[in-house]
N, C-alpha and C. Protein backbone atom coordinates (compact mmCIF):
# COMPACT_ATOMS: atom_id res chain seq x y z
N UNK A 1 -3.60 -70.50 3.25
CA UNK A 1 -2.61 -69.96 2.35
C UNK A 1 -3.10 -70.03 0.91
N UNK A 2 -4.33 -70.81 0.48
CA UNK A 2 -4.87 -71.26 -0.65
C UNK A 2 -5.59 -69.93 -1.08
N UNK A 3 -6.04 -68.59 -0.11
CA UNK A 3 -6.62 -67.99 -0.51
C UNK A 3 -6.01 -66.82 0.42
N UNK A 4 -4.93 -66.18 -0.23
CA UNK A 4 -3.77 -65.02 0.68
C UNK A 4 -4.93 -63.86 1.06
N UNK A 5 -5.66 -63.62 0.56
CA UNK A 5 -6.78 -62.24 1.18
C UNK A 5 -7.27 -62.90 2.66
N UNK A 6 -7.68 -64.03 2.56
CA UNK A 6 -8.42 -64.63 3.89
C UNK A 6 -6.82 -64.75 4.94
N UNK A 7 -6.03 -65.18 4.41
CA UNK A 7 -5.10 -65.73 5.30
C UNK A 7 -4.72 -64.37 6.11
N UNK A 8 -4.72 -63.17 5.52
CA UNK A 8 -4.39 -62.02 5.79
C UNK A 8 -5.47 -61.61 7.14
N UNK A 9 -6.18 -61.96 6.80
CA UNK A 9 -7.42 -61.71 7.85
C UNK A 9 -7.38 -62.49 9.21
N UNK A 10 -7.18 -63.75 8.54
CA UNK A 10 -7.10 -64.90 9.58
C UNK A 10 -5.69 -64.30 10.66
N UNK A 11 -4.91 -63.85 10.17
CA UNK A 11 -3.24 -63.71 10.53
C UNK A 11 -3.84 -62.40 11.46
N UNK A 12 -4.46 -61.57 10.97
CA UNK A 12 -4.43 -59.93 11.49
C UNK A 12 -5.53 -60.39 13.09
N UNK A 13 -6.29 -61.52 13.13
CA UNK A 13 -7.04 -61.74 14.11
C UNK A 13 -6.44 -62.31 15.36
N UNK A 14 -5.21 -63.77 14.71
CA UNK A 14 -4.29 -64.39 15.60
C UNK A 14 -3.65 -63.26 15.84
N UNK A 15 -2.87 -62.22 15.41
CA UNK A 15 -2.21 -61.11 16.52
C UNK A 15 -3.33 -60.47 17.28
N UNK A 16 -4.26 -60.87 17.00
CA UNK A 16 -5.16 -59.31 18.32
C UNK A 16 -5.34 -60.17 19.05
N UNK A 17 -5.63 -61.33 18.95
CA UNK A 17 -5.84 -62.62 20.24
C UNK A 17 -4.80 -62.40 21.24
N UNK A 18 -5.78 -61.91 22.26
CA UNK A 18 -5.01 -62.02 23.63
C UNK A 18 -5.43 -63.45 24.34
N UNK A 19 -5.14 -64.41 24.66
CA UNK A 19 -5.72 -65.59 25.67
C UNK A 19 -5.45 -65.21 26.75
N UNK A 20 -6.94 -65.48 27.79
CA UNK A 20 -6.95 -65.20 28.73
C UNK A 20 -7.46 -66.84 29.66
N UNK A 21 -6.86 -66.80 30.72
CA UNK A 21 -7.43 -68.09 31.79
C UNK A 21 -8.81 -67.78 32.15
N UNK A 22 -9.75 -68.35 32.29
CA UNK A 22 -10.61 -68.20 33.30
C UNK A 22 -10.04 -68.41 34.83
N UNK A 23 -10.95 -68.11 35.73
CA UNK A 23 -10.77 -68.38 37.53
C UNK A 23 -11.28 -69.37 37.10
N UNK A 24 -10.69 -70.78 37.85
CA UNK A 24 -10.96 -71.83 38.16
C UNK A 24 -10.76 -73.03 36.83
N UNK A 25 -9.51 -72.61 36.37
CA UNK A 25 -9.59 -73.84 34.90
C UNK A 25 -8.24 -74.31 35.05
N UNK A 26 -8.61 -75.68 34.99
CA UNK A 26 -8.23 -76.50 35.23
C UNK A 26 -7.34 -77.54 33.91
N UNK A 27 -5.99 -77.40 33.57
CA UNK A 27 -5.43 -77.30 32.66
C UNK A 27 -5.33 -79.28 31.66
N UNK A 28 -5.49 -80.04 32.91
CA UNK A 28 -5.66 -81.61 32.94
C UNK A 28 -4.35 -82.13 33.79
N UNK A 29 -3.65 -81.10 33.44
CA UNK A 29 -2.27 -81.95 34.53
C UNK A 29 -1.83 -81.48 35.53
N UNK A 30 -1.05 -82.22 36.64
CA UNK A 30 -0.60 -81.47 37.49
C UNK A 30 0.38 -80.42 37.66
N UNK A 31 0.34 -79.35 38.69
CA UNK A 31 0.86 -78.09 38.80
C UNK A 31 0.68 -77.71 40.15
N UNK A 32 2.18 -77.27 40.22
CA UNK A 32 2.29 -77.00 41.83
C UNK A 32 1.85 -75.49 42.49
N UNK A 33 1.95 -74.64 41.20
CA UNK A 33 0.80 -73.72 42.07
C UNK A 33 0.56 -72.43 40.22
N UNK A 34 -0.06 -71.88 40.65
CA UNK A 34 -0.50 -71.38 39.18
C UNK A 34 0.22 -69.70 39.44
N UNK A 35 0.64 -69.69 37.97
CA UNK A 35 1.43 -68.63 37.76
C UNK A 35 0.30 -66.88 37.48
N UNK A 36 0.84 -66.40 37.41
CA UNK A 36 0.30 -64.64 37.46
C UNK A 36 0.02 -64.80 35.81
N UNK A 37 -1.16 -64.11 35.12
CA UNK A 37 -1.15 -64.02 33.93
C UNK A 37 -0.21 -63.67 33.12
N UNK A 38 0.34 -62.36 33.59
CA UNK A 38 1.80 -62.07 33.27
C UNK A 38 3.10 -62.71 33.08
N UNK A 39 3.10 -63.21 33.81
CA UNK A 39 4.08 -64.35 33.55
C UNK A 39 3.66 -65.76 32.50
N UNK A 40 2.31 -66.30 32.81
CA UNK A 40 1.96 -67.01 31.54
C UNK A 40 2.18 -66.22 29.99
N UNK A 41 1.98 -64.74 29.84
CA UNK A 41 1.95 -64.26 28.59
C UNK A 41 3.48 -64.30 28.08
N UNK A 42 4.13 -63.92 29.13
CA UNK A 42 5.87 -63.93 28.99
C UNK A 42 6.28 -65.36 28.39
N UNK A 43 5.93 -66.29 29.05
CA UNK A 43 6.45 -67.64 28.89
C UNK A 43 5.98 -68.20 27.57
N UNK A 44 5.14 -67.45 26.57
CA UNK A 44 4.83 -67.84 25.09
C UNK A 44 5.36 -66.97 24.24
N UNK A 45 5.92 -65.10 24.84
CA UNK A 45 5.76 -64.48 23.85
C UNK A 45 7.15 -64.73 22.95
N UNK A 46 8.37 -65.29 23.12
CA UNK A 46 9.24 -65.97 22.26
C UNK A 46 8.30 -66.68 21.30
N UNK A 47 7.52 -68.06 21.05
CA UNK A 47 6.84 -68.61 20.62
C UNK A 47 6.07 -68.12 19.22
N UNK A 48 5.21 -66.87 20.38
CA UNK A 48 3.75 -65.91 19.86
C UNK A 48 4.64 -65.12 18.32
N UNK A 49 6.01 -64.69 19.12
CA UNK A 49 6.49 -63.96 18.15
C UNK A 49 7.11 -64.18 16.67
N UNK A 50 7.56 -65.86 16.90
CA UNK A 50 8.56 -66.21 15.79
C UNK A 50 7.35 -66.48 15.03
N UNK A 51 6.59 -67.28 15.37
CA UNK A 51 5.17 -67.52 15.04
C UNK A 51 4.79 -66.40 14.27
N UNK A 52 4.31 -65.84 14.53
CA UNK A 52 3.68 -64.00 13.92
C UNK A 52 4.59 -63.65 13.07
N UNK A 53 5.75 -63.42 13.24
CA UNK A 53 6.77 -62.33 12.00
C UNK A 53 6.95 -63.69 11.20
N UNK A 54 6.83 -65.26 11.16
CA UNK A 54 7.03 -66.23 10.09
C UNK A 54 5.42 -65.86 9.04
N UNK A 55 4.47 -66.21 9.44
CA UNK A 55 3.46 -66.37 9.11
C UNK A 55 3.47 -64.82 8.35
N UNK A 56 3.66 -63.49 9.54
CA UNK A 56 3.77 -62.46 8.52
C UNK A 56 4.71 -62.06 7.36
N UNK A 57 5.76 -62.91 7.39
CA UNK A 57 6.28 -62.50 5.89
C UNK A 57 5.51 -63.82 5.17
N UNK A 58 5.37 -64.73 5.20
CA UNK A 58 4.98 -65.38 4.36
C UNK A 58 3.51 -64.60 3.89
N UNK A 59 2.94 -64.22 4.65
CA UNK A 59 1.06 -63.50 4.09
C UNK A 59 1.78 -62.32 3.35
N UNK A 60 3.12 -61.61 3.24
CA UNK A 60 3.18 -60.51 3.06
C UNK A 60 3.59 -60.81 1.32
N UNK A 61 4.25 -62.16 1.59
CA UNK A 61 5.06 -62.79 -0.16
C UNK A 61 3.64 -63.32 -0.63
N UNK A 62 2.61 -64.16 0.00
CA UNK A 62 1.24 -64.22 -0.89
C UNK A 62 0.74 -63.27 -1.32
N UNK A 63 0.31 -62.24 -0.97
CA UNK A 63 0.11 -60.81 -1.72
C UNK A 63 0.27 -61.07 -3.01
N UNK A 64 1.83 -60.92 -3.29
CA UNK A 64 2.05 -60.79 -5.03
C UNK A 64 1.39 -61.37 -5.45
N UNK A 65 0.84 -61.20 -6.66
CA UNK A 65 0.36 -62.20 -7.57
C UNK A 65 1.07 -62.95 -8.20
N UNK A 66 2.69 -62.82 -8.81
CA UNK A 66 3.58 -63.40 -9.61
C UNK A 66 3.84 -64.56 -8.41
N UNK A 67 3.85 -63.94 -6.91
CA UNK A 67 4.63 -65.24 -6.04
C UNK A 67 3.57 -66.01 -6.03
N UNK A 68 2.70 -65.69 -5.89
CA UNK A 68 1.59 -66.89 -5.61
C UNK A 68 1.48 -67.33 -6.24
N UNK A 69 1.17 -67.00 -8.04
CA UNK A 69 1.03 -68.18 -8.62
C UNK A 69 2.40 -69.11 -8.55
N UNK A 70 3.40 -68.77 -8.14
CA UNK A 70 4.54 -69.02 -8.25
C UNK A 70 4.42 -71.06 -7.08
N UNK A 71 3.72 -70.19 -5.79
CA UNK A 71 4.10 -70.84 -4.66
C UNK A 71 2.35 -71.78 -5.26
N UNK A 72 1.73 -71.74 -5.81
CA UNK A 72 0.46 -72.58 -6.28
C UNK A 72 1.17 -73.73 -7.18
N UNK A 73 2.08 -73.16 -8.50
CA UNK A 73 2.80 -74.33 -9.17
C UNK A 73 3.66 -75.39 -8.26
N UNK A 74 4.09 -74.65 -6.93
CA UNK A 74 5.34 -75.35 -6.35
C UNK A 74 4.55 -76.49 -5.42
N UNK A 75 3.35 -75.98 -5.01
CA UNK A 75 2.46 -76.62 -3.87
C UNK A 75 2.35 -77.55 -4.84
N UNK A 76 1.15 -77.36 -5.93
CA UNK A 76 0.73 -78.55 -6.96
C UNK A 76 2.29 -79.79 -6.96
N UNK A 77 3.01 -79.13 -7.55
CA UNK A 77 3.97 -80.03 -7.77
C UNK A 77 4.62 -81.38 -6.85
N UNK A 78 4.11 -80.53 -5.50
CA UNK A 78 4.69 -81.33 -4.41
C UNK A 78 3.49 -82.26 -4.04
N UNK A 79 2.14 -82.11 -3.99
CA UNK A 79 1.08 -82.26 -3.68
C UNK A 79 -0.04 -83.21 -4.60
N UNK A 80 0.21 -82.73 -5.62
CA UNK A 80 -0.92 -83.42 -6.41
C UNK A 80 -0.57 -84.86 -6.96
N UNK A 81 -1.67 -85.70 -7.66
CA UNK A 81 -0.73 -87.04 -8.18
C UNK A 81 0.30 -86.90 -9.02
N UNK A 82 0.92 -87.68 -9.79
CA UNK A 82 1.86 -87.49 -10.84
C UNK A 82 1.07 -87.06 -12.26
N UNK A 83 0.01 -87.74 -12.37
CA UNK A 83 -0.39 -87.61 -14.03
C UNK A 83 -1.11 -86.09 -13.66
N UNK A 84 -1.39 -85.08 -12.68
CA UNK A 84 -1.56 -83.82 -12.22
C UNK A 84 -0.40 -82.73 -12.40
N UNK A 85 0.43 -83.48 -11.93
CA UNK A 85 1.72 -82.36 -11.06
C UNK A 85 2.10 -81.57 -12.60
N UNK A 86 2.57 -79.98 -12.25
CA UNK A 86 3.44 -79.43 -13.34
C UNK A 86 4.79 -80.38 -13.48
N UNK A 87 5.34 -79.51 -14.52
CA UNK A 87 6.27 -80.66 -14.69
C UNK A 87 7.45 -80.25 -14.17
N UNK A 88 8.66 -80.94 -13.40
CA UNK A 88 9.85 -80.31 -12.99
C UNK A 88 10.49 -78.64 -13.71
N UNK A 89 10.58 -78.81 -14.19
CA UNK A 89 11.13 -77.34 -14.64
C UNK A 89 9.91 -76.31 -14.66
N UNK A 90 8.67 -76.56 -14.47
CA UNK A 90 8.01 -75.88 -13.98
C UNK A 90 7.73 -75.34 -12.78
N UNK A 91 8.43 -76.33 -11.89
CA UNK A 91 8.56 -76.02 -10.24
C UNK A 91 9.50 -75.54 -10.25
N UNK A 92 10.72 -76.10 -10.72
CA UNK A 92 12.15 -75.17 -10.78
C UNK A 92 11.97 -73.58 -11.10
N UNK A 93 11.26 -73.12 -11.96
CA UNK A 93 10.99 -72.31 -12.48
C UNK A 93 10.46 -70.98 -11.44
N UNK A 94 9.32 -71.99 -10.84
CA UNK A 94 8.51 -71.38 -10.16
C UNK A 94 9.35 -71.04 -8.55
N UNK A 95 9.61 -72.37 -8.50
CA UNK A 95 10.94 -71.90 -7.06
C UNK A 95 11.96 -70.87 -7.24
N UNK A 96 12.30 -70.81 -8.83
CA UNK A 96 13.46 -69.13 -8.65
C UNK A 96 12.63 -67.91 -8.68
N UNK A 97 11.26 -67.83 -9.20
CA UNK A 97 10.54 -66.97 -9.40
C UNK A 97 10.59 -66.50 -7.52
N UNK A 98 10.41 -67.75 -6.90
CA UNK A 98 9.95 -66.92 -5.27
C UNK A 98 10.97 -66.45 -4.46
N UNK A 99 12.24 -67.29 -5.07
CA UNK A 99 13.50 -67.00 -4.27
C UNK A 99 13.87 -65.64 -4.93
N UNK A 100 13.23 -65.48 -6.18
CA UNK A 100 13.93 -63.78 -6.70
C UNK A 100 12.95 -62.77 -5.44
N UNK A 101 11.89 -62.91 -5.37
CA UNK A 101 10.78 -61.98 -4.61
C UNK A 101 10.99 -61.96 -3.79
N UNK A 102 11.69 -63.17 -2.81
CA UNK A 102 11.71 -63.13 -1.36
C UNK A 102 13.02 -62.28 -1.50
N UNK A 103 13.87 -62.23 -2.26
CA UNK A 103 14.72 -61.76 -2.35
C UNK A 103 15.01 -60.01 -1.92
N UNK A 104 13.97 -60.08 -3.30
CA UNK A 104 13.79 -58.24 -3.41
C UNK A 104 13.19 -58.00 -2.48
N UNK A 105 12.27 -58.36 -1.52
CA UNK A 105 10.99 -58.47 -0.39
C UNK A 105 12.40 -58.08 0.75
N UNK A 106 13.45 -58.86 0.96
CA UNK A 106 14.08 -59.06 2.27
C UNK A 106 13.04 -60.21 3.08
N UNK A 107 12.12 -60.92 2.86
CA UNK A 107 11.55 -61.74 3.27
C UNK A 107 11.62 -63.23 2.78
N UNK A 108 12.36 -63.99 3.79
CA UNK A 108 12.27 -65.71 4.00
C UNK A 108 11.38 -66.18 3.84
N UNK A 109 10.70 -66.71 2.90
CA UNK A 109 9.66 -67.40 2.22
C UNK A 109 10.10 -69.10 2.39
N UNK A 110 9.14 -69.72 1.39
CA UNK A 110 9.18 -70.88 1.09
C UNK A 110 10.42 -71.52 0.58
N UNK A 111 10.76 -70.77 -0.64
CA UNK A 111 12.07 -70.63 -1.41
C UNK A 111 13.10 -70.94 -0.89
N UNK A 112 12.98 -70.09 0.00
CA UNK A 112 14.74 -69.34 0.97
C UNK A 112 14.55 -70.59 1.84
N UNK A 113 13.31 -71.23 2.54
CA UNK A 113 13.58 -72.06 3.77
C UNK A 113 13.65 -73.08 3.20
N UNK A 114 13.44 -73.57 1.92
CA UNK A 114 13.55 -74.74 1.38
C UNK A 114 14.78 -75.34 1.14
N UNK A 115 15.69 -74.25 0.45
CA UNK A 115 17.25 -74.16 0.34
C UNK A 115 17.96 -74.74 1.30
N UNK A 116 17.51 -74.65 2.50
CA UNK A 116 18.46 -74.72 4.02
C UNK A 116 18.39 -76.11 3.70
């Protein structure tokens, strides 16, 4: 997320990933008999999906440049030591900056899930 062009890439690769079993693999635990691929793909794609449309609005709010630097002040703030960190009203600042974008976006960001 430190670098939204790569993450974009990284993100566009995890959706083309199909996982597939090999014949004969052996998972470590027991199982009473092994399911149809199809049905393994079913039994993640709830998962695969919330997964994918989270990650894709968030790669879609890194884009901006205003949010990112936005969501860089908010990270620092949370992240770095104290004699580092911006200073509170600089995160405040920076947190309405993302909650306005996610806003206009229609996309649940950092902002919006932080609120909850």
């Amino acid at each position: 997320m430190a670098e939204p062009k790569v993450f974009a890439k990284v993100l566009a690769r995890v959706r083309s990933w199909r996982p597939e079993v090999p014949n004969g693999y052996l998972p470590g635990w027991e199982f009473s008999q092994k399911e149809s691929p199809k049905k393994a793909e079913a039994s993640i794609q709830d998962g695969r999906t919330k997964f994918l449309d989270g990650m894709g609005g968030i790669c879609t709010l890194l884009q901006d440049d205003a949010y990112f630097a936005a969501f860089k002040i908010a990270q620092d703030y949370n992240l770095k030591p104290r004699a580092e960190k911006p200073t509170k009203e600089a995160f405040d600042a920076a947190m309405k900056m993302m909650e306005r974008i996610e806003s206009e976006k229609g996309i649940q960001g950092v902002a919006t899930k932080t609120k909850k």
